[in-house]
C-alpha atoms as a PDB file:
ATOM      1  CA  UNK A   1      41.562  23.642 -51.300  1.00  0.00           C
ATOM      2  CA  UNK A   2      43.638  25.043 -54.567  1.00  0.00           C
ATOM      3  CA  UNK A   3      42.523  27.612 -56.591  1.00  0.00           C
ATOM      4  CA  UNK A   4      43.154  25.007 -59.875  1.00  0.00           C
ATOM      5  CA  UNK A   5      40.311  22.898 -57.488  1.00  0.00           C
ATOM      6  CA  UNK A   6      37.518  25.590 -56.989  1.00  0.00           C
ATOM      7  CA  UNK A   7      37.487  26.365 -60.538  1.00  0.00           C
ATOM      8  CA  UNK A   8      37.328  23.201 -61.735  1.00  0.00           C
ATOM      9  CA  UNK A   9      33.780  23.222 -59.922  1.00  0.00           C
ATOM     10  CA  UNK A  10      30.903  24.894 -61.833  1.00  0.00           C
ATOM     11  CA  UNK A  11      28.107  26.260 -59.572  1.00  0.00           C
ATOM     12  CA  UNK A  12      24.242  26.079 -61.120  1.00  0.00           C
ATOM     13  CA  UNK A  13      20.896  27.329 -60.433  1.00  0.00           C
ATOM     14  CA  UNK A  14      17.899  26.245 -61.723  1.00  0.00           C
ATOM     15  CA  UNK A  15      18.346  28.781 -65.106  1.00  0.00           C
ATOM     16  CA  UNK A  16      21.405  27.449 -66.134  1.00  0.00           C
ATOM     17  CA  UNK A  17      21.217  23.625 -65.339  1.00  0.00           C
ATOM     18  CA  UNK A  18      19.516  21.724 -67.975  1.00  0.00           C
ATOM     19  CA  UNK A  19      21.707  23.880 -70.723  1.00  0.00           C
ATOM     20  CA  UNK A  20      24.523  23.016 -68.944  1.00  0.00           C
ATOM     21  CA  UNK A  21      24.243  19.619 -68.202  1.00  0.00           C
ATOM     22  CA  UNK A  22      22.628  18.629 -71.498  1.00  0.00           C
ATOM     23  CA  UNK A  23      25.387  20.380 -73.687  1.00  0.00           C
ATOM     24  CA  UNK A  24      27.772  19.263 -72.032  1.00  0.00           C
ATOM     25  CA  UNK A  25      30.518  17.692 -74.212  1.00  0.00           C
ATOM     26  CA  UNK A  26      30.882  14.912 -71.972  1.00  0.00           C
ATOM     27  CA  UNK A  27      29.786  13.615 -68.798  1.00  0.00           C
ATOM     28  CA  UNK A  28      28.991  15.894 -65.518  1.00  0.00           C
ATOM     29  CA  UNK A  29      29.183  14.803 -61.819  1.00  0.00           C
ATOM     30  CA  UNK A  30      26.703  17.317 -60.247  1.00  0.00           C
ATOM     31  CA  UNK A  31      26.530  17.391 -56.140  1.00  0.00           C
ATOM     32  CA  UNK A  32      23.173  18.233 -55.130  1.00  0.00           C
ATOM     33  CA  UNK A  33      23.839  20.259 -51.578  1.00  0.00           C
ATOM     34  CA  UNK A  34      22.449  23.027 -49.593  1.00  0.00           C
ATOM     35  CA  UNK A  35      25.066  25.681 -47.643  1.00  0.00           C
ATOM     36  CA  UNK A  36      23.166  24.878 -43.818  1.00  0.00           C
ATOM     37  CA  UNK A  37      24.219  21.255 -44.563  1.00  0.00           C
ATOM     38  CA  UNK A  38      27.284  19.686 -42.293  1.00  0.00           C
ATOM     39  CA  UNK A  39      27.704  16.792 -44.474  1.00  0.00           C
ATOM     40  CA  UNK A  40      27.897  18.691 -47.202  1.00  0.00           C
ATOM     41  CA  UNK A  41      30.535  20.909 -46.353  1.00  0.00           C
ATOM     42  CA  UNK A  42      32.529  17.673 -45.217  1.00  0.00           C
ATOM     43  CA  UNK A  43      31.848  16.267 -48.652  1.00  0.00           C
ATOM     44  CA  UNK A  44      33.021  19.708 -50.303  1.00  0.00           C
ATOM     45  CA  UNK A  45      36.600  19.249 -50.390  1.00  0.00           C
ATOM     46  CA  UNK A  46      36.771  15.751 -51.761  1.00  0.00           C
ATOM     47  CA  UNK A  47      34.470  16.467 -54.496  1.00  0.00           C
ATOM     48  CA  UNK A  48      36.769  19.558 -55.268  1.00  0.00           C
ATOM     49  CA  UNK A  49      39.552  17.429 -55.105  1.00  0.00           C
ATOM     50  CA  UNK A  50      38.352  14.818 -57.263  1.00  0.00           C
ATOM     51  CA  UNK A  51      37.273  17.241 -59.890  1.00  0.00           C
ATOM     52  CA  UNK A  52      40.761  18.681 -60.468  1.00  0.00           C
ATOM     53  CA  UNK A  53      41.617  15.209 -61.091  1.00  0.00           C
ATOM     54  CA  UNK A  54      39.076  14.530 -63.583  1.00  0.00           C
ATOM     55  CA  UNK A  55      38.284  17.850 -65.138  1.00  0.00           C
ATOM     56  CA  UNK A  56      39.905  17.049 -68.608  1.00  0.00           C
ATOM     57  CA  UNK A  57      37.291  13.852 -69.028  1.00  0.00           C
ATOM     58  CA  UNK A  58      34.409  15.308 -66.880  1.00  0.00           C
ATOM     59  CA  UNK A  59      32.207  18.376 -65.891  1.00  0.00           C
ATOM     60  CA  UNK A  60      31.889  18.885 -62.454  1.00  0.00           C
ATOM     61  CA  UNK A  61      28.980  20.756 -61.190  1.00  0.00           C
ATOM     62  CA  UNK A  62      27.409  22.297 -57.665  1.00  0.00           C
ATOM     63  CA  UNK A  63      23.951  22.673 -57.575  1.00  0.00           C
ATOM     64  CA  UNK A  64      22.283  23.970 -54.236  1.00  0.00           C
ATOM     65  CA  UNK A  65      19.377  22.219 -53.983  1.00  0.00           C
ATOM     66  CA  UNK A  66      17.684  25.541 -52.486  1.00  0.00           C
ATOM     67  CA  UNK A  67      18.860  27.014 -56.285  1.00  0.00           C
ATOM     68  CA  UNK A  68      18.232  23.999 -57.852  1.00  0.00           C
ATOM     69  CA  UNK A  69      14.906  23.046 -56.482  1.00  0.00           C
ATOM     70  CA  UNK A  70      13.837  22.331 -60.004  1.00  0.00           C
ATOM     71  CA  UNK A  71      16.641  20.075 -60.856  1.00  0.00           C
ATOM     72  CA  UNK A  72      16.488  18.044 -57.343  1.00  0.00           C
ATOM     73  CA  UNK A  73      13.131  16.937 -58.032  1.00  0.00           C
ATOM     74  CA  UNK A  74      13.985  16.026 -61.154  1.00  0.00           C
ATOM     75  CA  UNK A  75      16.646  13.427 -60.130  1.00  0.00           C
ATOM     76  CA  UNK A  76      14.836  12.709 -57.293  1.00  0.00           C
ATOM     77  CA  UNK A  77      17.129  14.402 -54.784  1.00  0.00           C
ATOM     78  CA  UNK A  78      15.679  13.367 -51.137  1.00  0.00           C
ATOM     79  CA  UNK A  79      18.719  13.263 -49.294  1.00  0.00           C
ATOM     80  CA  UNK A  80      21.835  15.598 -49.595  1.00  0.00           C
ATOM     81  CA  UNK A  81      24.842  15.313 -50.317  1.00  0.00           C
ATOM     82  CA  UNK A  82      23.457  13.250 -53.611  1.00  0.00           C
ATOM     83  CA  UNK A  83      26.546  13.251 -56.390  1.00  0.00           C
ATOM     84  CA  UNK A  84      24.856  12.624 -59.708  1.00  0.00           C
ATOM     85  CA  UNK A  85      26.279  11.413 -63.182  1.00  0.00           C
ATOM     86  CA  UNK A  86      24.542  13.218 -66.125  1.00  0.00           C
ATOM     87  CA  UNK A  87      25.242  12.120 -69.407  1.00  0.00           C
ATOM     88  CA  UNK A  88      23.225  14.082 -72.559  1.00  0.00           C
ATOM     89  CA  UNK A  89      21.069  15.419 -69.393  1.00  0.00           C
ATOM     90  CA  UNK A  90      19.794  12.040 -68.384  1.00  0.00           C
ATOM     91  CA  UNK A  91      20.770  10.577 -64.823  1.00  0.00           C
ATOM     92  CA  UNK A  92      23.466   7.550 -65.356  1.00  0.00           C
ATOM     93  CA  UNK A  93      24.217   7.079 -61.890  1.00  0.00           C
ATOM     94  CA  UNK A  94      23.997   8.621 -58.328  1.00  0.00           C
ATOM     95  CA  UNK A  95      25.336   8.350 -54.761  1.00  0.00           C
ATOM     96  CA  UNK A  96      23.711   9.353 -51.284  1.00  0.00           C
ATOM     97  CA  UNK A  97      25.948  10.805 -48.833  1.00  0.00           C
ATOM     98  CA  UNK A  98      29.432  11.649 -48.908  1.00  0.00           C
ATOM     99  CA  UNK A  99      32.457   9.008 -49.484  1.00  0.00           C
ATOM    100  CA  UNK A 100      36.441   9.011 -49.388  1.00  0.00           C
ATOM    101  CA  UNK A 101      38.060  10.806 -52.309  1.00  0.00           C
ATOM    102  CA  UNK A 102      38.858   6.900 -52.946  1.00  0.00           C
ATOM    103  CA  UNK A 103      35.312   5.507 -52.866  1.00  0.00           C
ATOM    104  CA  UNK A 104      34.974   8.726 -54.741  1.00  0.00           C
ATOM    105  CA  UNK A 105      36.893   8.012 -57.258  1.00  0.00           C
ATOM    106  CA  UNK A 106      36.308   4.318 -57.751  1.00  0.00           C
ATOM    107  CA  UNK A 107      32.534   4.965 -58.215  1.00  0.00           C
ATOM    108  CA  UNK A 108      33.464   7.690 -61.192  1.00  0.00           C
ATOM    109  CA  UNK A 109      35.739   5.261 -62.572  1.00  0.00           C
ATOM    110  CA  UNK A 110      33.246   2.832 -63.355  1.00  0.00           C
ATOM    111  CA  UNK A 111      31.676   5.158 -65.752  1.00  0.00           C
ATOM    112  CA  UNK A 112      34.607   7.196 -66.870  1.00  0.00           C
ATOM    113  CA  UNK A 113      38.352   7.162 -66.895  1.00  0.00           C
ATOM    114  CA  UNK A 114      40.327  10.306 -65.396  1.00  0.00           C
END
């Protein structure tokens, strides 16, 4: 993946996510994950793909549910990966599993534009 990509993903623990997310200017897309996860790591490109797409209208967050164990039960997180659209730190919309940079995409778009 691009350099412009990786940094245009954010990586949290449990310290820093609820200031993040809930001062956030905008919306985030956080992707609950964990590093021993397959689909995860398949999922991991796309989501850094889509984020250098969106970065100037959207946040884009990782949060390692093992890091984030705080923040997964939370939202809720029973499955990973679990993408997650945070607006003023309150859950707008989520998706189990991985998708196509175009599912991807389409499901962000609904909420906000690029």
């Amino acid at each position: 993946m691009a350099e412009h990509s990786r940094q245009a993903v954010r990586e949290l623990t449990d310290e820093t996510f609820e200031t993040e997310t809930s001062q956030a200017p905008g919306p985030c897309v956080v992707d609950f994950y964990a590093t021993w996860c397959p689909h995860c790591k398949a999922f991991r490109p796309t989501f850094e793909q889509v984020a250098a797409d969106y970065t100037s209208a959207v946040r884009f967050y990782a949060a390692d549910v093992e890091k984030c164990s705080d923040a997964a039960g939370k939202f809720g997180i029973r499955s990973i990966p679990t993408v997650v659209l945070v607006s003023g730190g309150e859950k707008v919309d989520s998706h189990v599993g991985g998708m196509s940079a175009e599912a991807f995409r389409e499901w962000l778009d609904k909420h906000v534009a690029a």
